[in-house]
C-alpha atoms as a PDB file:
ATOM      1  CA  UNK A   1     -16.969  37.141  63.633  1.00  0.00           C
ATOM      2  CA  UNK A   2     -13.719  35.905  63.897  1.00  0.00           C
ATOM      3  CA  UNK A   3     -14.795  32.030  62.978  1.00  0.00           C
ATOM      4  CA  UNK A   4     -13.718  30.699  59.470  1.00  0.00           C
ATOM      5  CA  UNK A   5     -16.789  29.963  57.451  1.00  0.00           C
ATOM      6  CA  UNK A   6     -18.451  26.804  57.657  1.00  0.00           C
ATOM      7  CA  UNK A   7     -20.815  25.651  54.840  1.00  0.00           C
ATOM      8  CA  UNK A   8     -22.026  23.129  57.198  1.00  0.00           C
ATOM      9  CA  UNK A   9     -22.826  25.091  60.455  1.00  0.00           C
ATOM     10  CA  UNK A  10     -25.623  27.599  60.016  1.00  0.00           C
ATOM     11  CA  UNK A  11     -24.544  31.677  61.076  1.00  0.00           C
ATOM     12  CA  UNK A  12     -24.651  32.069  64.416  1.00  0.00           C
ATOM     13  CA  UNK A  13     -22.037  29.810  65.299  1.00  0.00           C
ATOM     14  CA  UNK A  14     -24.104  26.952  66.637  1.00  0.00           C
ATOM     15  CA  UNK A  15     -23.673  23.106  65.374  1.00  0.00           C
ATOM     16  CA  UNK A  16     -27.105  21.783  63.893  1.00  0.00           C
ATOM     17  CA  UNK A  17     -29.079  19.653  66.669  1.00  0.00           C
ATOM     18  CA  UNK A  18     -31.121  17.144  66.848  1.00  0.00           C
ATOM     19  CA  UNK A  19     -34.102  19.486  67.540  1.00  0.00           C
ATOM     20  CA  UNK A  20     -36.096  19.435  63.606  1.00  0.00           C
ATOM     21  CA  UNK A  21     -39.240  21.207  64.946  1.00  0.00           C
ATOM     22  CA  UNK A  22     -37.338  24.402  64.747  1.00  0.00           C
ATOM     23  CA  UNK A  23     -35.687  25.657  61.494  1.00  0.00           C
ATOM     24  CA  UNK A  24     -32.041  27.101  62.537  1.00  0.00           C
ATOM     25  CA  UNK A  25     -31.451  30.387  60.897  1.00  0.00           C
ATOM     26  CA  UNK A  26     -29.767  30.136  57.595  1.00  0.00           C
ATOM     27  CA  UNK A  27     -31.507  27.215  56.800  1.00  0.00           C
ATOM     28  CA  UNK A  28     -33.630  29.054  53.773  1.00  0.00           C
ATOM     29  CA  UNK A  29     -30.285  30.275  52.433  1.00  0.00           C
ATOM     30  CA  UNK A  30     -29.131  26.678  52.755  1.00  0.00           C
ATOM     31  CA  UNK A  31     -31.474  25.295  51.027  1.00  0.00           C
ATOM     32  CA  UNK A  32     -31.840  28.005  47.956  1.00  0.00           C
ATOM     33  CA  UNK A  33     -28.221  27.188  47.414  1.00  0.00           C
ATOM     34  CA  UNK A  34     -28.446  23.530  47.781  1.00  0.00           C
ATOM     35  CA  UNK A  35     -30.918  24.132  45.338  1.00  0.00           C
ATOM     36  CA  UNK A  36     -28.677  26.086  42.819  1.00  0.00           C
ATOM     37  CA  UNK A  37     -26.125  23.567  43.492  1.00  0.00           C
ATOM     38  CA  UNK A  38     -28.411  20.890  42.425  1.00  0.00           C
ATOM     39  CA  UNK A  39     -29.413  22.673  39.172  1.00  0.00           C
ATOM     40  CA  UNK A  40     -25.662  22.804  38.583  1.00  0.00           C
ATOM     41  CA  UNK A  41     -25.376  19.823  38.828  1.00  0.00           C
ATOM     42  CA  UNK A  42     -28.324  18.571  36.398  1.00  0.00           C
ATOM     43  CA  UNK A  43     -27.094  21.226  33.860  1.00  0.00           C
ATOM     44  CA  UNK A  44     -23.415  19.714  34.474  1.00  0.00           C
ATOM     45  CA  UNK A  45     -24.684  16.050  33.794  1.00  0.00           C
ATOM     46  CA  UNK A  46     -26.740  17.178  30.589  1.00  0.00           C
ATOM     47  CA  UNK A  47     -23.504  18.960  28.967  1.00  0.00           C
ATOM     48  CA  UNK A  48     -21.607  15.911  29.520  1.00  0.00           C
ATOM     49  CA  UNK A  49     -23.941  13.790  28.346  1.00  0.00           C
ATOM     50  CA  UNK A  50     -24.114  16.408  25.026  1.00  0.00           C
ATOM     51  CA  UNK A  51     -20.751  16.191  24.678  1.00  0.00           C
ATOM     52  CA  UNK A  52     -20.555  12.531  24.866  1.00  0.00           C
ATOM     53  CA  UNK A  53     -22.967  12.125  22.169  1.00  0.00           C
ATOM     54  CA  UNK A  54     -21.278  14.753  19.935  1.00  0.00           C
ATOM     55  CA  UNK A  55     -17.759  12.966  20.337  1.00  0.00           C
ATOM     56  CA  UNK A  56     -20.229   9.677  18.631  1.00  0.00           C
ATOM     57  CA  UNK A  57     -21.349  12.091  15.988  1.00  0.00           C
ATOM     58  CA  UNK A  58     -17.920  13.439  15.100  1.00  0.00           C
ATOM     59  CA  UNK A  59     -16.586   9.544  15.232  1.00  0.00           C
ATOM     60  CA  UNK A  60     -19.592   8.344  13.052  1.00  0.00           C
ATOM     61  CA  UNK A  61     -18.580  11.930  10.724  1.00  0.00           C
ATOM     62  CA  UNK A  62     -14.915  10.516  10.813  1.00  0.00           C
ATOM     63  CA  UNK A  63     -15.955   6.561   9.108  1.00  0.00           C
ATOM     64  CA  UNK A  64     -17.990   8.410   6.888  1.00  0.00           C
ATOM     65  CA  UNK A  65     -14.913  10.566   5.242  1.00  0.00           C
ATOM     66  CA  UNK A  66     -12.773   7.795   5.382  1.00  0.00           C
ATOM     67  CA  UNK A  67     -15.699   5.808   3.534  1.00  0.00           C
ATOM     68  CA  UNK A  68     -15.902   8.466   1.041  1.00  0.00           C
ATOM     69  CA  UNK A  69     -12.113   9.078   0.469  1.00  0.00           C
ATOM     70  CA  UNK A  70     -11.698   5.278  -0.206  1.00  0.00           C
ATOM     71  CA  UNK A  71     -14.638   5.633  -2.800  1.00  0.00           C
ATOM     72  CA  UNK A  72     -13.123   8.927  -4.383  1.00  0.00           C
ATOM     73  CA  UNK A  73     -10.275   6.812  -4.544  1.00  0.00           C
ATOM     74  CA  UNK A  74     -11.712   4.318  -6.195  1.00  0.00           C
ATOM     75  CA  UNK A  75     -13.604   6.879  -8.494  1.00  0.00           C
ATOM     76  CA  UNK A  76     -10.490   8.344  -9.868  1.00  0.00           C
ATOM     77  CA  UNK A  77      -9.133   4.745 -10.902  1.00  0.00           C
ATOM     78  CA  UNK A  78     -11.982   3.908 -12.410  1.00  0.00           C
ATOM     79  CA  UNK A  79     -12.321   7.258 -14.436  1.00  0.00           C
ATOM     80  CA  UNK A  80      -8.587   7.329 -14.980  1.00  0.00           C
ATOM     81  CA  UNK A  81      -9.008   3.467 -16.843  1.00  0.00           C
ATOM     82  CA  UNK A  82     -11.845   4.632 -18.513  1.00  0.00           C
ATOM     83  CA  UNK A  83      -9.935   7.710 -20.228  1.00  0.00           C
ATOM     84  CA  UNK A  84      -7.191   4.972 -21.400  1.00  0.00           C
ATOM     85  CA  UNK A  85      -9.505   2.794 -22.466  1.00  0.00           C
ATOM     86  CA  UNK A  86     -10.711   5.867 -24.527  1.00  0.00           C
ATOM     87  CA  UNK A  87      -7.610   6.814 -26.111  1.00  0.00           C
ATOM     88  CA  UNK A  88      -6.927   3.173 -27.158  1.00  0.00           C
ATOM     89  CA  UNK A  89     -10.158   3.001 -28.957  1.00  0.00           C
ATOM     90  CA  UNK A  90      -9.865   5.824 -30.288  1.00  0.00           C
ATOM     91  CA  UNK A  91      -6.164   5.025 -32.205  1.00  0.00           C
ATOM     92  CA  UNK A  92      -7.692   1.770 -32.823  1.00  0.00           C
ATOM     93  CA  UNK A  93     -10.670   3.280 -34.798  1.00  0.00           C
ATOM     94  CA  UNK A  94      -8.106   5.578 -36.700  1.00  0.00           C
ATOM     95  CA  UNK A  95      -5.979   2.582 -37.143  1.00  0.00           C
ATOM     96  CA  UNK A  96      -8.645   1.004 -38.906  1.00  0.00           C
ATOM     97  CA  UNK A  97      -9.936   3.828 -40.685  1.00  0.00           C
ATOM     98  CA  UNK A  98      -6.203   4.438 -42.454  1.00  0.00           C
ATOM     99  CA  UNK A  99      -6.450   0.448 -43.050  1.00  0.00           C
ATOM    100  CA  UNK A 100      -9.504   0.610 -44.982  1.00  0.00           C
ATOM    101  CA  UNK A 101      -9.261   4.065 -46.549  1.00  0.00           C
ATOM    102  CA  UNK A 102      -5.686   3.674 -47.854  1.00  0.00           C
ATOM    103  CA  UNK A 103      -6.143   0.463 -49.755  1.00  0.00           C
ATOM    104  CA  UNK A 104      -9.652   2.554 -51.077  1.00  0.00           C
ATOM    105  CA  UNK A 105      -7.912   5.768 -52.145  1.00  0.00           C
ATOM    106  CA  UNK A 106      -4.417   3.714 -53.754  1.00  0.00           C
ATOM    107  CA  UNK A 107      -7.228   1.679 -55.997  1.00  0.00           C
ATOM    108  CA  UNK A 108      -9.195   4.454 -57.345  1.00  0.00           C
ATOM    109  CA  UNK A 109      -5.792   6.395 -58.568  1.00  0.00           C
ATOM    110  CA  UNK A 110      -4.528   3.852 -60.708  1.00  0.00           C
END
C-alpha cells in the first residue's frame, strides 16, 4: 500500500464509522496495543513516583550527614578540651607533688 501509516485508521484504508455493531479489522490489534500502551504507562507513573520518593530519601540521607558532621564536629572540640584539660591536671598534680616532696626530702637530710 502506498498510504503512510495511520495509528488512527484501521488497515484497509477505511476511516472508522459510526457503525459499532461491527468490529473494523485491526481493531484486536488496536486494542492489545492500547493495552501495552496503557501498562506503559502505569509502569511509567510508578518509576516516577519511585524516583520521587528516593530523591526524599537521599534529601532526608543528606540532613542526616550534615547533622552528624556538625556533631563530629562538636565531638572533636569537646575531646580536644578534654585532652588539655588533661595535661593541665596532670602538671598541676606534678607541680604539687615536687611542692610537697621537696620541702619532705630537704628536711630529712639535714
Amino acid at each position: 500500500s502506498s498510504e503512510p501509516y495511520d495509528p488512527y485508521v484501521p488497515r484497509g484504508g477505511e476511516a472508522p464509522s459510526g457503525n459499532a455493531t461491527r468490529p473494523a479489522p485491526g481493531n484486536s490489534k488496536t486494542a492489545a496495543l492500547q493495552a501495552d500502551i496503557d501498562r506503559t504507562v502505569d509502569l511509567m507513573q510508578k518509576n516516577i513516583a519511585k524516583v520521587a520518593e528516593r530523591g526524599e530519601r537521599l534529601d532526608d540521607l543528606q540532613d542526616k550527614t550534615d547533622n552528624l558532621a556538625v556533631s563530629a564536629q562538636g565531638f572533636r572540640r569537646g575531646a580536644n578540651r578534654v585532652r588539655k584539660m588533661r595535661i593541665i591536671i596532670a602538671v598541676g598534680v606534678a607541680i604539687l607533688l615536687v611542692i610537697i616532696i621537696v620541702p619532705i626530702v630537704k628536711s630529712t637530710q639535714k
